[in-house]
Protein backbone atom coordinates (compact mmCIF):
# COMPACT_ATOMS: atom_id res chain seq x y z
CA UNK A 1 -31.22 0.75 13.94
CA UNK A 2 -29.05 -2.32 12.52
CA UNK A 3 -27.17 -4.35 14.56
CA UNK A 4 -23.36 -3.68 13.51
CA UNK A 5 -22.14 -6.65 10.80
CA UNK A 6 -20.85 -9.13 11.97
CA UNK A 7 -17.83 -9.81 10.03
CA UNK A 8 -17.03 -13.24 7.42
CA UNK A 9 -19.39 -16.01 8.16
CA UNK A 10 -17.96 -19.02 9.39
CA UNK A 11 -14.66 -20.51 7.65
CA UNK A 12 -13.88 -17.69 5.71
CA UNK A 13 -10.75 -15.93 5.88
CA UNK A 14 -10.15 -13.27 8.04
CA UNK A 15 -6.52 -11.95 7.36
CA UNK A 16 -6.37 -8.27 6.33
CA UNK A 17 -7.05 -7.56 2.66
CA UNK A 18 -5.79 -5.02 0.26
CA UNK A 19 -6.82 -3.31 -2.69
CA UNK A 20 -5.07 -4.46 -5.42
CA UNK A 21 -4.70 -1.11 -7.28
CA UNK A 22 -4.42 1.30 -4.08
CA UNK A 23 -3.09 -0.68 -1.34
CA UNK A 24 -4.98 0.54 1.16
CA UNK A 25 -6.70 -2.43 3.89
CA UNK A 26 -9.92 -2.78 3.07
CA UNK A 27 -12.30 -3.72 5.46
CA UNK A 28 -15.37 -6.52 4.94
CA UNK A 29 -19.05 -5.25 4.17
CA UNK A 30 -22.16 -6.85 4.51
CA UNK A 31 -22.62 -6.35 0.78
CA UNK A 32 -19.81 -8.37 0.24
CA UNK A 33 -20.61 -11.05 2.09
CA UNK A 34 -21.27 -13.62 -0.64
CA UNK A 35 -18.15 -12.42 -3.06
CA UNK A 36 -15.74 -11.40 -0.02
CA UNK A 37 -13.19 -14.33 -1.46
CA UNK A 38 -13.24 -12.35 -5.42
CA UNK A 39 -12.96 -9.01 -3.91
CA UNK A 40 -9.81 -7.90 -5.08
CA UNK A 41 -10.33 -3.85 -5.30
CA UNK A 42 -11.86 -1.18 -2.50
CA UNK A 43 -13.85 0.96 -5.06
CA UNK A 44 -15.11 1.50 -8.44
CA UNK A 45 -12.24 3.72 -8.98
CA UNK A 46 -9.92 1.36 -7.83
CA UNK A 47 -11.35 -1.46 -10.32
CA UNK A 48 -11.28 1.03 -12.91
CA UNK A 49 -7.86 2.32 -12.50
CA UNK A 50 -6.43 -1.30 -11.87
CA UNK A 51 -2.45 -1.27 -11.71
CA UNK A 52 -1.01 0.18 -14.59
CA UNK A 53 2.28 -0.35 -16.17
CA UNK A 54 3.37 3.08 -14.73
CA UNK A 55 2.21 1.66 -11.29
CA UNK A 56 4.50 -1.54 -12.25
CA UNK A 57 7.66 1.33 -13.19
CA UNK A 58 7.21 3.60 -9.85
CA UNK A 59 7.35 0.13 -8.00
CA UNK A 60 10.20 -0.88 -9.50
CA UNK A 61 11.63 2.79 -8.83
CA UNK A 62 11.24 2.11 -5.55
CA UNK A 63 12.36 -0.43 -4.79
CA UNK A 64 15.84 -0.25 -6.47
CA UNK A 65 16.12 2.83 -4.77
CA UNK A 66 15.52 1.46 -1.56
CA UNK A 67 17.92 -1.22 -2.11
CA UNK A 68 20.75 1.57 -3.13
CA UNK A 69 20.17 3.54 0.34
CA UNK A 70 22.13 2.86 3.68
CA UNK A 71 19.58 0.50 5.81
CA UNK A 72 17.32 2.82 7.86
CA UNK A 73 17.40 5.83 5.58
CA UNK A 74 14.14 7.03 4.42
CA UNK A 75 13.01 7.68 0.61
CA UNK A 76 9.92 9.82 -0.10
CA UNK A 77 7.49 8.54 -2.86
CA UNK A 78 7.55 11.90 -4.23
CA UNK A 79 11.22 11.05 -5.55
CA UNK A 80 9.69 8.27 -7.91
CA UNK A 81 7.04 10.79 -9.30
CA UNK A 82 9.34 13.29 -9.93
CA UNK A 83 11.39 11.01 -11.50
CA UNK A 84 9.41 9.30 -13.96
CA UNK A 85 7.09 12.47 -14.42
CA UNK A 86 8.56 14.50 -17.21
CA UNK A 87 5.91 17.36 -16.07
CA UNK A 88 7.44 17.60 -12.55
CA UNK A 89 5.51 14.27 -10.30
CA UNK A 90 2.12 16.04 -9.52
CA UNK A 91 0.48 13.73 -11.81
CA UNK A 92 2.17 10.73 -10.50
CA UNK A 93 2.32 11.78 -7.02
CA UNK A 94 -0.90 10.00 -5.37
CA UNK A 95 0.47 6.69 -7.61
CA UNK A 96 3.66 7.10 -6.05
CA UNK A 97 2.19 6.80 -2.64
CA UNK A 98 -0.15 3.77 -3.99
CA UNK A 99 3.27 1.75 -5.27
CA UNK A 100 4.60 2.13 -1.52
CA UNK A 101 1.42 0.87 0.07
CA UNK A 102 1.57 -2.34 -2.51
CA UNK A 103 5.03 -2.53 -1.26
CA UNK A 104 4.60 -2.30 2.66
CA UNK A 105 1.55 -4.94 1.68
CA UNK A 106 4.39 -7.07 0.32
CA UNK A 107 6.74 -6.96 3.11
CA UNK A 108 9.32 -5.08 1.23
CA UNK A 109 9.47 -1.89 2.95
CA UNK A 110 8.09 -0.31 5.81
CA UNK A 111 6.26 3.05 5.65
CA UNK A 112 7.82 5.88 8.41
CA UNK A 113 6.92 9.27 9.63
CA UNK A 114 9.18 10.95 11.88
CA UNK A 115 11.29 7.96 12.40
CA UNK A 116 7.56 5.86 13.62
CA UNK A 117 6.29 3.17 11.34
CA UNK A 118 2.93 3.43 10.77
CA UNK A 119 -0.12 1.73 9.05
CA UNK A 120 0.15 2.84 5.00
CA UNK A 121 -3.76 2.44 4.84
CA UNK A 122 -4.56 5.61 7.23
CA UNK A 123 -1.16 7.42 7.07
CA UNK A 124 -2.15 11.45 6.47
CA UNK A 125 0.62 13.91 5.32
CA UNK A 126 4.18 13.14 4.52
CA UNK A 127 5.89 9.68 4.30
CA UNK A 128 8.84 7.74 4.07
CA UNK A 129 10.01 4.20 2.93
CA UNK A 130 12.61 2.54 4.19
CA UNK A 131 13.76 -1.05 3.75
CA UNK A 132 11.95 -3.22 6.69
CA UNK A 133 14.03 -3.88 9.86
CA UNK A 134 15.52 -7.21 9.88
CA UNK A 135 13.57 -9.29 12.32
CA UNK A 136 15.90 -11.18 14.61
CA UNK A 137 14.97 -15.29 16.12
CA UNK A 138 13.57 -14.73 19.27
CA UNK A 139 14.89 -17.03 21.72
């Protein structure tokens, strides 16, 4: 049996990464251990896929959406799909949910279900976006 990896070696960075075409977190691998710096998508898929212009619209979509709503009000992904998906979103629907991951990754929205936020990366069923909650000094 192997011993578990250990992680980056020493003076490598260890803040959270994320897929550039996905969003989702990705987490470090032995294999990577010598490229983990250049790593920039989770998968094949993901490198092959990259972020499209579409990806760069439903983004967009988003987010001047987001900015149009009453703070705290919620906006489903879906919307954008449906909206810039002449054949009714399905096809656009899991790209949808990758443009608000990229976004939460950014800090410009937060990613809700039932009112909770939670992590974009492992969220299962249906989502929100909202605009993030301002963060106020602490004193």
């Amino acid at each position: 049996m192997r011993p578990p990896a250990q992680g980056p070696g020493p003076g490598a960075s260890t803040e959270p990464k994320f897929c550039r075409s996905c969003g989702r977190r990705m987490e470090w691998r032995k294999k990577w251990e010598r490229t983990w710096d250049t790593v920039l998508y989770c998968s094949d898929a993901c490198r092959a896929r990259k972020v499209k212009p579409i990806d760069a619209a439903l983004e967009d979509w988003l987010l001047r959406r987001l900015r149009s709503l009453p703070r705290g009000q919620g906006l489903d992904p879906a919307d954008a799909a449906r909206a810039l998906d002449e054949k009714g979103g399905s096809l656009l629907h899991e790209p949808a949910r990758s443009a608000a991951r990229r976004l939460v990754n950014r800090g410009l929205a937060e990613m809700v279900q039932r009112g909770v936020v939670v992590d974009p990366s492992t969220a299962k069923g249906p989502v929100a976006l909202r605009s993030p909650a301002t963060r106020h000094p602490t004193r």
